[in-house]
PDB file of N, CA and C in Angstrom:
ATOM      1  N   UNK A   1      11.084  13.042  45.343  1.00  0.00           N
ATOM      2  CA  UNK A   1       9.929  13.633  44.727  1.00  0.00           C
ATOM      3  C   UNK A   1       9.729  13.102  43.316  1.00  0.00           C
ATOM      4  N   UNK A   2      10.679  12.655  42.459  1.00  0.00           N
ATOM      5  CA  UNK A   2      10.665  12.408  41.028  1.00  0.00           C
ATOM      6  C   UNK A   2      10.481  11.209  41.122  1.00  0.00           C
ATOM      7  N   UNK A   3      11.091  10.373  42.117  1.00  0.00           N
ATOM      8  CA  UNK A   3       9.951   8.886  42.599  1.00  0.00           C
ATOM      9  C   UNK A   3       8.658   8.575  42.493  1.00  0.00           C
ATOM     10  N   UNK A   4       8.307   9.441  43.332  1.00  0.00           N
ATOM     11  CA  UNK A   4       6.814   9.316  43.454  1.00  0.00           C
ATOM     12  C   UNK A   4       6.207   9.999  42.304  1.00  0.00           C
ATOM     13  N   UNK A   5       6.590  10.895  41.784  1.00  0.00           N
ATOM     14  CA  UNK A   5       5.866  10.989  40.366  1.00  0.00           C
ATOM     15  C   UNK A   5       5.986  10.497  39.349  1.00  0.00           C
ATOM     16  N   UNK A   6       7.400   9.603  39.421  1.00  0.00           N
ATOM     17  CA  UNK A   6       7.034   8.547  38.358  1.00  0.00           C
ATOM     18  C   UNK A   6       6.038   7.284  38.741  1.00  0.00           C
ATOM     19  N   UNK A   7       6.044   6.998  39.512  1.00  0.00           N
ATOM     20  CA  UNK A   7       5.731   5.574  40.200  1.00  0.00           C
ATOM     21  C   UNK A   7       4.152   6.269  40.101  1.00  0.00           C
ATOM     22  N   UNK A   8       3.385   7.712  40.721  1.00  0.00           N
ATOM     23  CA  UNK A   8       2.041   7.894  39.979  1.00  0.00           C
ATOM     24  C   UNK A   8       1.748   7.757  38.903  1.00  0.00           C
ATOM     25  N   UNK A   9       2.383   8.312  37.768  1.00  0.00           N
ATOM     26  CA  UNK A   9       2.565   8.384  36.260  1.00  0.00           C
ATOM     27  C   UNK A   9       2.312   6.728  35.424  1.00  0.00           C
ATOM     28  N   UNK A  10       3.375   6.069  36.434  1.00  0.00           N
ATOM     29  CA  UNK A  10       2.869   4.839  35.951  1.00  0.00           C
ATOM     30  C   UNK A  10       1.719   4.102  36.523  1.00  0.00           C
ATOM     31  N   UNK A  11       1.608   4.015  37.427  1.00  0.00           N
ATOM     32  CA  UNK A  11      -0.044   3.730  38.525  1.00  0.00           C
ATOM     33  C   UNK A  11      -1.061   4.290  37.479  1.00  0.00           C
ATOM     34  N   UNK A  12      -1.041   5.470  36.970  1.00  0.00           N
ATOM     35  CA  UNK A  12      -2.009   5.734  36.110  1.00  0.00           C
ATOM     36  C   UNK A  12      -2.210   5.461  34.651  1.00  0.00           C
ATOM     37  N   UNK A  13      -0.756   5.160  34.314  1.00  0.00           N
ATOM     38  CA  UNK A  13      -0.864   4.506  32.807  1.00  0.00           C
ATOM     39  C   UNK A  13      -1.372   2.594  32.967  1.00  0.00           C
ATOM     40  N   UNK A  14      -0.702   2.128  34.257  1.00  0.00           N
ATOM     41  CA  UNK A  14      -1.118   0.549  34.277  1.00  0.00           C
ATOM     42  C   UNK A  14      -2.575   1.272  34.362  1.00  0.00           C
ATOM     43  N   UNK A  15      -3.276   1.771  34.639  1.00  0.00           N
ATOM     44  CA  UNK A  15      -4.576   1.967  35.502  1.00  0.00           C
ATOM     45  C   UNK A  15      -5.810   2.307  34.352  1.00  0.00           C
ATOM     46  N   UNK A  16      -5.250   2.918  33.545  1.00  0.00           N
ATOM     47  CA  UNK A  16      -5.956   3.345  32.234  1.00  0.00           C
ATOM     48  C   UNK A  16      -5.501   2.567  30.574  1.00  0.00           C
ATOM     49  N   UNK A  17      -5.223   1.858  31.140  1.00  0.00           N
ATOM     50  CA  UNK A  17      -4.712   0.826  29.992  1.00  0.00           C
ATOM     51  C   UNK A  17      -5.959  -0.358  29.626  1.00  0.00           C
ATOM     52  N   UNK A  18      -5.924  -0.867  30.500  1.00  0.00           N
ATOM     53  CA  UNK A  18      -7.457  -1.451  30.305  1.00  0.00           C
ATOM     54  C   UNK A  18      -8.453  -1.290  29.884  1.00  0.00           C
ATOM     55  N   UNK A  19      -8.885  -0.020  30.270  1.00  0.00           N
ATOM     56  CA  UNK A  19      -9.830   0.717  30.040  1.00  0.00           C
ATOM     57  C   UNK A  19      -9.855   1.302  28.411  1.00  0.00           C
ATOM     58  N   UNK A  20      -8.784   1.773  27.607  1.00  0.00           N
ATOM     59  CA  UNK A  20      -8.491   1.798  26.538  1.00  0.00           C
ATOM     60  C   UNK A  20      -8.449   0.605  25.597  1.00  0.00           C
ATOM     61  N   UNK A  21      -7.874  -0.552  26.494  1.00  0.00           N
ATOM     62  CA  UNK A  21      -8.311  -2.000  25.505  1.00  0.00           C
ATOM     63  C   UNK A  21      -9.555  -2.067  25.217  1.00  0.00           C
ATOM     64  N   UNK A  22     -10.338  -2.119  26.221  1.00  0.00           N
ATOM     65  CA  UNK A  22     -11.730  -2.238  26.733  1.00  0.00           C
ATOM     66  C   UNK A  22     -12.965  -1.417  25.164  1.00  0.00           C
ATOM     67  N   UNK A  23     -12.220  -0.417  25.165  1.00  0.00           N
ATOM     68  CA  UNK A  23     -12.899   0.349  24.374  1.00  0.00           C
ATOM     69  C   UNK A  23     -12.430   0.646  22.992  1.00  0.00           C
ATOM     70  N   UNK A  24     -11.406   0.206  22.765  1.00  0.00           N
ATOM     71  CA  UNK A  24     -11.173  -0.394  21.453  1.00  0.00           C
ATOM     72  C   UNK A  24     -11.314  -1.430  20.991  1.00  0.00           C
ATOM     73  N   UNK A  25     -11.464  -2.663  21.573  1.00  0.00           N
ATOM     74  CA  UNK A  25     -12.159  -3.709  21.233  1.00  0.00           C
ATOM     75  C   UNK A  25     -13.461  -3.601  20.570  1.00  0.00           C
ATOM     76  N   UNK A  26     -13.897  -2.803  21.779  1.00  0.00           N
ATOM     77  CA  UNK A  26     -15.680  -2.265  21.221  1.00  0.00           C
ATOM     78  C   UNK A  26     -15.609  -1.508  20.183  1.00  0.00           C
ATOM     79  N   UNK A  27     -14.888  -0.620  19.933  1.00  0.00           N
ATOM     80  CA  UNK A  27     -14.981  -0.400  18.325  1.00  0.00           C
ATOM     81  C   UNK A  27     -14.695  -1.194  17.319  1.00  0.00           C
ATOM     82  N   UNK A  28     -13.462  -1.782  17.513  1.00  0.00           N
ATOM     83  CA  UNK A  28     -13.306  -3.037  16.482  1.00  0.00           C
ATOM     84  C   UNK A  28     -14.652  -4.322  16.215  1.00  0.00           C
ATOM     85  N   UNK A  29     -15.452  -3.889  17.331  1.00  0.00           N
ATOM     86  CA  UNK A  29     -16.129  -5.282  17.134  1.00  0.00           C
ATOM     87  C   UNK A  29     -17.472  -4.456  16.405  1.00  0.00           C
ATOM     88  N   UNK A  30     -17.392  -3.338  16.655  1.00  0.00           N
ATOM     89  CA  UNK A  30     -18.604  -2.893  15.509  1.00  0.00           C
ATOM     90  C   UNK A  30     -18.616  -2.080  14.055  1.00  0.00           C
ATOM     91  N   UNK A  31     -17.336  -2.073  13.896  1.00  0.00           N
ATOM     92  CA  UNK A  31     -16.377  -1.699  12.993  1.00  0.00           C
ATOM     93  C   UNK A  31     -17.176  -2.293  11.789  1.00  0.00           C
ATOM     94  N   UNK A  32     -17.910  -2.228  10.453  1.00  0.00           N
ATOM     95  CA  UNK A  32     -18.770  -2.899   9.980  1.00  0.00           C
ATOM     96  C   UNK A  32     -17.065  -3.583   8.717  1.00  0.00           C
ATOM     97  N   UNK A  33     -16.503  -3.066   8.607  1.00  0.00           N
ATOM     98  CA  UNK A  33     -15.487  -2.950   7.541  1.00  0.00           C
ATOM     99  C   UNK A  33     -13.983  -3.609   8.031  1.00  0.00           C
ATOM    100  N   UNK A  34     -14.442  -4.675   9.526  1.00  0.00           N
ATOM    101  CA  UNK A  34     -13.614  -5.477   9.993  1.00  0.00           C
ATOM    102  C   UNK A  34     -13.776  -6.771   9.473  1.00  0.00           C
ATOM    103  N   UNK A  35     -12.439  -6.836   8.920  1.00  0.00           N
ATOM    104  CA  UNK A  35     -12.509  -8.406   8.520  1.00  0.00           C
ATOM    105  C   UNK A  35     -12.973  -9.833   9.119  1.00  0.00           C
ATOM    106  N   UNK A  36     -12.914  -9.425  10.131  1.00  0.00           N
ATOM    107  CA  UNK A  36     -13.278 -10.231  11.491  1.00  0.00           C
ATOM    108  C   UNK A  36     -14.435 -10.239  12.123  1.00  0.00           C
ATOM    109  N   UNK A  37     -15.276  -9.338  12.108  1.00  0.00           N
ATOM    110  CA  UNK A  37     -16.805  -8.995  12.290  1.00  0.00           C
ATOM    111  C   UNK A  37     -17.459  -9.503  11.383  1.00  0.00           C
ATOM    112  N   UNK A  38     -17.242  -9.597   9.962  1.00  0.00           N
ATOM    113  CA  UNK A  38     -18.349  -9.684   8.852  1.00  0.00           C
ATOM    114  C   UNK A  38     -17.661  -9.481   7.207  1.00  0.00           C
ATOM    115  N   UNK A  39     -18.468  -9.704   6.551  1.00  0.00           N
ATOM    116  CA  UNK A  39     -18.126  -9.099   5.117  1.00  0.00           C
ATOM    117  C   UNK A  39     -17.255  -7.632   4.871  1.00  0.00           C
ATOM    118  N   UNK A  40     -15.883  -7.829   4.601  1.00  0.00           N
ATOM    119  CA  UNK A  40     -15.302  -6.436   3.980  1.00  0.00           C
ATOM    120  C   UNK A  40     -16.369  -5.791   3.048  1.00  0.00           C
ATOM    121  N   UNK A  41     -16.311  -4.721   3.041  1.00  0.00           N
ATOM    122  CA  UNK A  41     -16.878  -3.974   2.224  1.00  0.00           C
ATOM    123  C   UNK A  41     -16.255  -2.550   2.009  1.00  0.00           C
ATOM    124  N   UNK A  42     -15.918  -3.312   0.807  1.00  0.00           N
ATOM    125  CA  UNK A  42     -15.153  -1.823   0.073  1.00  0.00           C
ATOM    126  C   UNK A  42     -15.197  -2.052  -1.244  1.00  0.00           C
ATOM    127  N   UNK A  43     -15.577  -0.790  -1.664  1.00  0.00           N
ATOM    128  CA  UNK A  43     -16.140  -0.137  -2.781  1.00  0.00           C
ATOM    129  C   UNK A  43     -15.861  -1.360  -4.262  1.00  0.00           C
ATOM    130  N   UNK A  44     -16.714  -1.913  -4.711  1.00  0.00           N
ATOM    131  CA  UNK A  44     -16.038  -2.970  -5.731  1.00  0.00           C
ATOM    132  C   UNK A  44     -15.608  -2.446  -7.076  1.00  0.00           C
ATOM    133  N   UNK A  45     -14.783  -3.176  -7.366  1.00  0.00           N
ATOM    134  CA  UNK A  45     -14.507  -2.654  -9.304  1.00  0.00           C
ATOM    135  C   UNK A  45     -15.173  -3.849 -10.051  1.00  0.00           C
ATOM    136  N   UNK A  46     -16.029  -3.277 -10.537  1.00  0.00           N
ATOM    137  CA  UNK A  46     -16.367  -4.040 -11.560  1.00  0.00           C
ATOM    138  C   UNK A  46     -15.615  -4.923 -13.102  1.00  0.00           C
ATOM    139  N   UNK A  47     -15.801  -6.089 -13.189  1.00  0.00           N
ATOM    140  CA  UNK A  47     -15.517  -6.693 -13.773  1.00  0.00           C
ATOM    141  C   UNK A  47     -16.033  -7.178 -15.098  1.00  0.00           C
ATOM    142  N   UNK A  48     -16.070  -6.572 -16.106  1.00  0.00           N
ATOM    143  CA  UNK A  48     -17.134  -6.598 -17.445  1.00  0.00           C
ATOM    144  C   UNK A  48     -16.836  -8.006 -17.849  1.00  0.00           C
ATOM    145  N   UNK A  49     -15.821  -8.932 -17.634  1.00  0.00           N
ATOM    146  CA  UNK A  49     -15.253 -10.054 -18.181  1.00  0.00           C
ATOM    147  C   UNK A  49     -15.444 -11.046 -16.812  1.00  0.00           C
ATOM    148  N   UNK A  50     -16.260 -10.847 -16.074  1.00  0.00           N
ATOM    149  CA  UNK A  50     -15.364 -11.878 -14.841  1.00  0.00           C
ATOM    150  C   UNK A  50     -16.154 -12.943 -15.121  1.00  0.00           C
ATOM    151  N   UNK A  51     -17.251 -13.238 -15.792  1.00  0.00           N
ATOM    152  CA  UNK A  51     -17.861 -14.501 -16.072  1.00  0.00           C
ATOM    153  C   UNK A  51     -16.680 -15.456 -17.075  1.00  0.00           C
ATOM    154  N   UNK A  52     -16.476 -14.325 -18.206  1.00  0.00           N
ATOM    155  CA  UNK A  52     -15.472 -14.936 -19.133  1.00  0.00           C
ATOM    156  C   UNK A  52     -14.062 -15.430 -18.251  1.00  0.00           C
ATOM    157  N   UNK A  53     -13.876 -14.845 -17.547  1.00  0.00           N
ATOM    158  CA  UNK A  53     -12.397 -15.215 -16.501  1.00  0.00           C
ATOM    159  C   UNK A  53     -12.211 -16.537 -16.092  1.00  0.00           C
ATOM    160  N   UNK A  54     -13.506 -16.464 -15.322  1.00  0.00           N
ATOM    161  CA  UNK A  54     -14.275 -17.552 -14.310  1.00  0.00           C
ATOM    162  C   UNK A  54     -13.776 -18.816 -15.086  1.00  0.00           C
ATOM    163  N   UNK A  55     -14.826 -18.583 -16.098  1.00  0.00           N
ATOM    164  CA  UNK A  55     -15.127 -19.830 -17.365  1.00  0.00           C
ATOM    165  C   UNK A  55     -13.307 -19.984 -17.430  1.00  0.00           C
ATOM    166  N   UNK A  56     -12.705 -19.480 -18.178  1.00  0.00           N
ATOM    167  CA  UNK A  56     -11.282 -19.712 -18.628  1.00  0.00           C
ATOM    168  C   UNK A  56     -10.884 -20.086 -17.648  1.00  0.00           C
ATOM    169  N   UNK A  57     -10.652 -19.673 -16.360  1.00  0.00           N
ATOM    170  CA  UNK A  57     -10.034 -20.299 -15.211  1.00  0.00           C
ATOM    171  C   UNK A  57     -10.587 -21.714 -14.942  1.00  0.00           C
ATOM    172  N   UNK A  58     -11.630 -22.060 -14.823  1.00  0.00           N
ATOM    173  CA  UNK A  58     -12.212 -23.322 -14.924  1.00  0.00           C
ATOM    174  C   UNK A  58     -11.671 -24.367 -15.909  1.00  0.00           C
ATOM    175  N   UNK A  59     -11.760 -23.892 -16.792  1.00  0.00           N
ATOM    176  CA  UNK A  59     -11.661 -24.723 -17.994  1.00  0.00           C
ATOM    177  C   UNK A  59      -9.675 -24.931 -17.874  1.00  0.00           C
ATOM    178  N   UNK A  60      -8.605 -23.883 -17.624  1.00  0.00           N
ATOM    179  CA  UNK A  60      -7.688 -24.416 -17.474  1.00  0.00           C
ATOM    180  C   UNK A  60      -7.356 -25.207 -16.065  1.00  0.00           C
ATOM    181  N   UNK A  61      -8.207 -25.273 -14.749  1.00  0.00           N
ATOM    182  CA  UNK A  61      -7.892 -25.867 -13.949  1.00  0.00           C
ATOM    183  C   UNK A  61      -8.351 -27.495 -14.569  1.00  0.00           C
ATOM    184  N   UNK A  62      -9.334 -28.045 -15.326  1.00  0.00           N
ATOM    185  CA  UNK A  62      -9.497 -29.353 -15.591  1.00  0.00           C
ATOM    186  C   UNK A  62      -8.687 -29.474 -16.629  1.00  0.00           C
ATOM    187  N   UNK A  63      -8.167 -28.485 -17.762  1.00  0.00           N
ATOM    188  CA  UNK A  63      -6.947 -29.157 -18.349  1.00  0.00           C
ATOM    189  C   UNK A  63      -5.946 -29.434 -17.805  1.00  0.00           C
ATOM    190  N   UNK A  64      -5.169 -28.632 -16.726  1.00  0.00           N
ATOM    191  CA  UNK A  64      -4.356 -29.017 -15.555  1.00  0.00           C
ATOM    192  C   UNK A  64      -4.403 -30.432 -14.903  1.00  0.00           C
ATOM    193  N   UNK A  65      -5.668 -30.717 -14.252  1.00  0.00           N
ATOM    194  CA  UNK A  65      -6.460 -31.719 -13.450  1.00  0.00           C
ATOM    195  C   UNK A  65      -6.193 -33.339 -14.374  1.00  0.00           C
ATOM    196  N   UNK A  66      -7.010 -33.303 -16.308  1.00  0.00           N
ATOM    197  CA  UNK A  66      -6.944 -34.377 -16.381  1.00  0.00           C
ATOM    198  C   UNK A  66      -5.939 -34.707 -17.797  1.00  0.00           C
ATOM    199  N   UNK A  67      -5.485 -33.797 -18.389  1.00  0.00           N
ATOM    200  CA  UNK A  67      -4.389 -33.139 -19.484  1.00  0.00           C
ATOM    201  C   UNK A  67      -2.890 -33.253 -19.054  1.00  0.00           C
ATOM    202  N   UNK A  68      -2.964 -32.439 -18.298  1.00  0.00           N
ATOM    203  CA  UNK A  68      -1.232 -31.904 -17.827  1.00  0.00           C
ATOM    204  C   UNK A  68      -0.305 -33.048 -16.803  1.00  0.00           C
ATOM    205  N   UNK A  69      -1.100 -32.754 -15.832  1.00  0.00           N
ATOM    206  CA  UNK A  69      -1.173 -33.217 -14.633  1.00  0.00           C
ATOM    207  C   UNK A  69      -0.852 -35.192 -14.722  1.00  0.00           C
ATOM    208  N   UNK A  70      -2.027 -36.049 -15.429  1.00  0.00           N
ATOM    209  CA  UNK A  70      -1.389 -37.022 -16.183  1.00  0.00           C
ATOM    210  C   UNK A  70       0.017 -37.764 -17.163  1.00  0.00           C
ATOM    211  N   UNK A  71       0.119 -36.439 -17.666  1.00  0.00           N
ATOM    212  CA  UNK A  71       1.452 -36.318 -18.636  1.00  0.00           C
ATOM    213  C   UNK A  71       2.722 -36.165 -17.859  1.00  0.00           C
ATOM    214  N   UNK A  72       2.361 -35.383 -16.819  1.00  0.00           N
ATOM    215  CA  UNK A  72       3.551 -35.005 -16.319  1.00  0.00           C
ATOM    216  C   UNK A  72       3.736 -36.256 -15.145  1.00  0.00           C
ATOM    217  N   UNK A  73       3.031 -37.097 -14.417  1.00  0.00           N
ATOM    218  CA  UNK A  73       3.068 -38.140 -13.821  1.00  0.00           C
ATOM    219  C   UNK A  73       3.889 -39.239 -14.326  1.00  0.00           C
ATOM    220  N   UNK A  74       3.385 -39.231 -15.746  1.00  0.00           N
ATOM    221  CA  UNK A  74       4.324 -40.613 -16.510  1.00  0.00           C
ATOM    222  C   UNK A  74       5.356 -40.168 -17.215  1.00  0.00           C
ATOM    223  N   UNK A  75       5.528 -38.831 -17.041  1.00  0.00           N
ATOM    224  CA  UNK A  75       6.828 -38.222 -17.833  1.00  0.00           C
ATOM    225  C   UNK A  75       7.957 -38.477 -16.807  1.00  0.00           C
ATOM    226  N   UNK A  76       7.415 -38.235 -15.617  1.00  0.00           N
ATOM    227  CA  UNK A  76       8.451 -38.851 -14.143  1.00  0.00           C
ATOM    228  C   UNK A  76       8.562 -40.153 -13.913  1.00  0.00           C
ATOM    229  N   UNK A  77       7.755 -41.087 -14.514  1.00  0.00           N
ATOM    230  CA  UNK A  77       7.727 -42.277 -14.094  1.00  0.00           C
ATOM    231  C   UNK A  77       8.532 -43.139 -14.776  1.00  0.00           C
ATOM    232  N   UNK A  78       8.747 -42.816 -16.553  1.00  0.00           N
ATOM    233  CA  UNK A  78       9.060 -43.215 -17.048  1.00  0.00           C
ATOM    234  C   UNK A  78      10.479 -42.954 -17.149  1.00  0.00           C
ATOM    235  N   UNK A  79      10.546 -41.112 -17.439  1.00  0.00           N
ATOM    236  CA  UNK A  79      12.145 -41.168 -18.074  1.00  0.00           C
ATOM    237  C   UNK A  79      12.713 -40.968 -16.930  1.00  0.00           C
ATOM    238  N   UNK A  80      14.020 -41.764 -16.882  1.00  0.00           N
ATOM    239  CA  UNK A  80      14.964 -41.819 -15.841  1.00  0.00           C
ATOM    240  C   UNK A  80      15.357 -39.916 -15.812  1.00  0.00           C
ATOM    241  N   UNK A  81      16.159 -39.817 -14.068  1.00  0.00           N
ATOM    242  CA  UNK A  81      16.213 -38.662 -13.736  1.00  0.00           C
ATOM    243  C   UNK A  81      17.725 -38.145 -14.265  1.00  0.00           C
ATOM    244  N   UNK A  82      18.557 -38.556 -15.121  1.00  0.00           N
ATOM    245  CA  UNK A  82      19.626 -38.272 -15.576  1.00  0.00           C
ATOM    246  C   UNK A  82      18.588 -37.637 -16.962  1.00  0.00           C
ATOM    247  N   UNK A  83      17.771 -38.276 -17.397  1.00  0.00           N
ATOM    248  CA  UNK A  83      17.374 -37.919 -18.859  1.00  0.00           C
ATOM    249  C   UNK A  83      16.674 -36.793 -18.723  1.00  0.00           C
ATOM    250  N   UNK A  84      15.884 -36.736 -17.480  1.00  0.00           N
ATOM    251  CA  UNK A  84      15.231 -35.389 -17.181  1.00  0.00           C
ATOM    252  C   UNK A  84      16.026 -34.219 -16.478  1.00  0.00           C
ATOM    253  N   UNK A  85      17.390 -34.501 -16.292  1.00  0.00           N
ATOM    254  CA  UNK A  85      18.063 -33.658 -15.404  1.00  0.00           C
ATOM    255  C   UNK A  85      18.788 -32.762 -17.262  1.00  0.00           C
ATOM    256  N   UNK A  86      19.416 -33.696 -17.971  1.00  0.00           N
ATOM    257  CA  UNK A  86      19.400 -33.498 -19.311  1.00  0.00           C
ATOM    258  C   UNK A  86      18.714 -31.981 -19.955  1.00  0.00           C
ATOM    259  N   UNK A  87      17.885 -32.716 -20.128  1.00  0.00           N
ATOM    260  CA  UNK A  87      16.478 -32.028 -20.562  1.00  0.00           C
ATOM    261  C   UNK A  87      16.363 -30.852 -19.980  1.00  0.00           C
ATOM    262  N   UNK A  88      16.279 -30.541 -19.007  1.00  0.00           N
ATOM    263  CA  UNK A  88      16.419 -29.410 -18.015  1.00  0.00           C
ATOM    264  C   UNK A  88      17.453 -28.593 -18.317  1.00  0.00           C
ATOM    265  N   UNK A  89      18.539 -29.378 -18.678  1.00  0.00           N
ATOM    266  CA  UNK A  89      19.753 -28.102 -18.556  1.00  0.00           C
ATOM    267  C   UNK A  89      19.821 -27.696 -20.105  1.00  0.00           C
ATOM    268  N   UNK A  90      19.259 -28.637 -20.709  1.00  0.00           N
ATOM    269  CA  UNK A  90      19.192 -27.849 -21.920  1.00  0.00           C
ATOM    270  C   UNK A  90      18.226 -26.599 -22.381  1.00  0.00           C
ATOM    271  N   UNK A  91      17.162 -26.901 -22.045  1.00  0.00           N
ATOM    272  CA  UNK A  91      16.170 -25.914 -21.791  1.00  0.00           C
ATOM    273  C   UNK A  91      16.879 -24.444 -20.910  1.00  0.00           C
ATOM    274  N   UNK A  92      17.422 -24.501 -19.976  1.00  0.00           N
ATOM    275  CA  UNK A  92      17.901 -23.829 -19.666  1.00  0.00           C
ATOM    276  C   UNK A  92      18.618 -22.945 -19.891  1.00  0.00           C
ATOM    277  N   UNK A  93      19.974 -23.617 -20.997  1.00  0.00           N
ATOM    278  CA  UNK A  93      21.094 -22.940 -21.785  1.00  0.00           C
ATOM    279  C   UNK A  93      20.218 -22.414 -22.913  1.00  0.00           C
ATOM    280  N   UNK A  94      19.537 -23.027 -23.295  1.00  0.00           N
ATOM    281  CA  UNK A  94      18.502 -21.824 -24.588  1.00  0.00           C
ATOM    282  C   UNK A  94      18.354 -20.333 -23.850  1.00  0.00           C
ATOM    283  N   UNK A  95      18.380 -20.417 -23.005  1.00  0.00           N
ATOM    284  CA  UNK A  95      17.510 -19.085 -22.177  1.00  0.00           C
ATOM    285  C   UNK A  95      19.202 -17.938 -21.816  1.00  0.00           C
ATOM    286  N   UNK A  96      20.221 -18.961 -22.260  1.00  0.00           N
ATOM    287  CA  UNK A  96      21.251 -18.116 -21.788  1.00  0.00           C
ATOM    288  C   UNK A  96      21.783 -17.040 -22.373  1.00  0.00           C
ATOM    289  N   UNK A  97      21.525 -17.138 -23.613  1.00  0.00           N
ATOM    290  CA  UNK A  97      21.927 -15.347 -23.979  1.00  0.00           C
ATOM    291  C   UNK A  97      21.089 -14.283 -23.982  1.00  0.00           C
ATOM    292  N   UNK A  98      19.822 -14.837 -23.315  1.00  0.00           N
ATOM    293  CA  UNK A  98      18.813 -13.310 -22.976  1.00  0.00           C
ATOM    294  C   UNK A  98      19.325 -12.975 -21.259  1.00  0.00           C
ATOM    295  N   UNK A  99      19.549 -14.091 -20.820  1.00  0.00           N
ATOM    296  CA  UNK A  99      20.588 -13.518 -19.215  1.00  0.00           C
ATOM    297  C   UNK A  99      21.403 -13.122 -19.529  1.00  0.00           C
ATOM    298  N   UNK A 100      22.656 -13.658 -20.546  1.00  0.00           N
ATOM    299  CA  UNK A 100      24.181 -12.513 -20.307  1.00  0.00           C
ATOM    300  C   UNK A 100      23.209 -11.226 -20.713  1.00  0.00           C
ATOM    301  N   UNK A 101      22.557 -11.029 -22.201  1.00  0.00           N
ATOM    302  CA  UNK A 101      22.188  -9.937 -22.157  1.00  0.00           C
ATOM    303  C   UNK A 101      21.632  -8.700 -20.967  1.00  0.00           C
ATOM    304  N   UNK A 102      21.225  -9.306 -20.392  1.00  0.00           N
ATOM    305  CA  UNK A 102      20.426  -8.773 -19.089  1.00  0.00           C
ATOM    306  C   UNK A 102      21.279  -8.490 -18.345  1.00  0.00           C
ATOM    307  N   UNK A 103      22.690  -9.304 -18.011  1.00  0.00           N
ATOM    308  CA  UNK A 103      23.337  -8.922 -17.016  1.00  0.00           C
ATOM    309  C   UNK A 103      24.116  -7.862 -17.432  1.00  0.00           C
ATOM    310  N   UNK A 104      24.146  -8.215 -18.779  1.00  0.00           N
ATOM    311  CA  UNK A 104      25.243  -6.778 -19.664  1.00  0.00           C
ATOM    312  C   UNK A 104      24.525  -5.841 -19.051  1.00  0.00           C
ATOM    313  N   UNK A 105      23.836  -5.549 -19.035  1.00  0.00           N
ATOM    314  CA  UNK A 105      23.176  -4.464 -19.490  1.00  0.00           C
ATOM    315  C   UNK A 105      22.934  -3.645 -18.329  1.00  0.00           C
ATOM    316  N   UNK A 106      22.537  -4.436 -17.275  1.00  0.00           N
ATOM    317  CA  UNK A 106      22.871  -4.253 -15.609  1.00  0.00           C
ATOM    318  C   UNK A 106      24.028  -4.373 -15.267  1.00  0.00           C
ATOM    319  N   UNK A 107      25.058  -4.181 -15.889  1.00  0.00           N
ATOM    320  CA  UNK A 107      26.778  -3.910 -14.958  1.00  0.00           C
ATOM    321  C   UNK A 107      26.581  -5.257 -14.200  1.00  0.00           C
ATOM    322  N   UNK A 108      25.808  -6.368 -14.623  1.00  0.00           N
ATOM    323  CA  UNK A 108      26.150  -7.549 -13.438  1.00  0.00           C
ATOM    324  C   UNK A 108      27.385  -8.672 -13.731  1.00  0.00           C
ATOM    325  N   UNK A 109      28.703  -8.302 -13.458  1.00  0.00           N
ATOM    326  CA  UNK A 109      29.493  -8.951 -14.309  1.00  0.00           C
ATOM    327  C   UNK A 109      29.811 -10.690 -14.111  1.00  0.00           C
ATOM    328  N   UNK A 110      28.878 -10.732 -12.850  1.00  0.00           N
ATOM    329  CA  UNK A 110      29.724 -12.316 -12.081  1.00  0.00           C
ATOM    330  C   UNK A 110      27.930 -13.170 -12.143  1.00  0.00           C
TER     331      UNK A 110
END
């Protein structure tokens, strides 16, 4: 008896499963606030600066682009990678007594 009422139980869950895809799809697809349908739309915050942002972001992506980006090409090209490996670790050890500090300070002893 507990056979057959499982084996209905499931006959009716395979059976109504579809039918539940079926109709959640259809909501998702008219869902106006699906990413996938159309434009999100949710509530915006305004931005009193975003022109000024814009502009600044612009303006540092072409200093990046024809400034940085140049410099740092012939800074690799030129100085050998022992001189830049150098360079690196020194930069690095500057930075080392604000880490022990930090680790002091966090019980981080290793």
């Amino acid at each position: 008896m507990s056979r057959r009422l499982a084996v209905s139980l499931l006959a009716l869950c395979v059976g109504l499963a579809p039918a539940a895809r079926v109709r959640a799809a259809a909501e998702v697809a008219t869902d106006p606030n699906d990413p996938l349908f159309g434009d999100l739309q949710t509530p915006g915050y305004p931005d009193p600066l975003e022109s000024m942002n814009r502009g600044t972001f612009g303006a540092n992506r072409r200093i990046d682009r024809y400034v940085i980006d140049p410099i740092t090409r012939a800074y690799i090209k030129v100085v050998p990678d022992r001189v830049r490996m150098g360079a690196r670790r020194f930069f690095l050890n500057l930075n080392s007594p604000s880490i022990i500090a930090n680790d002091v300070l966090q019980r981080e002893w290793r």
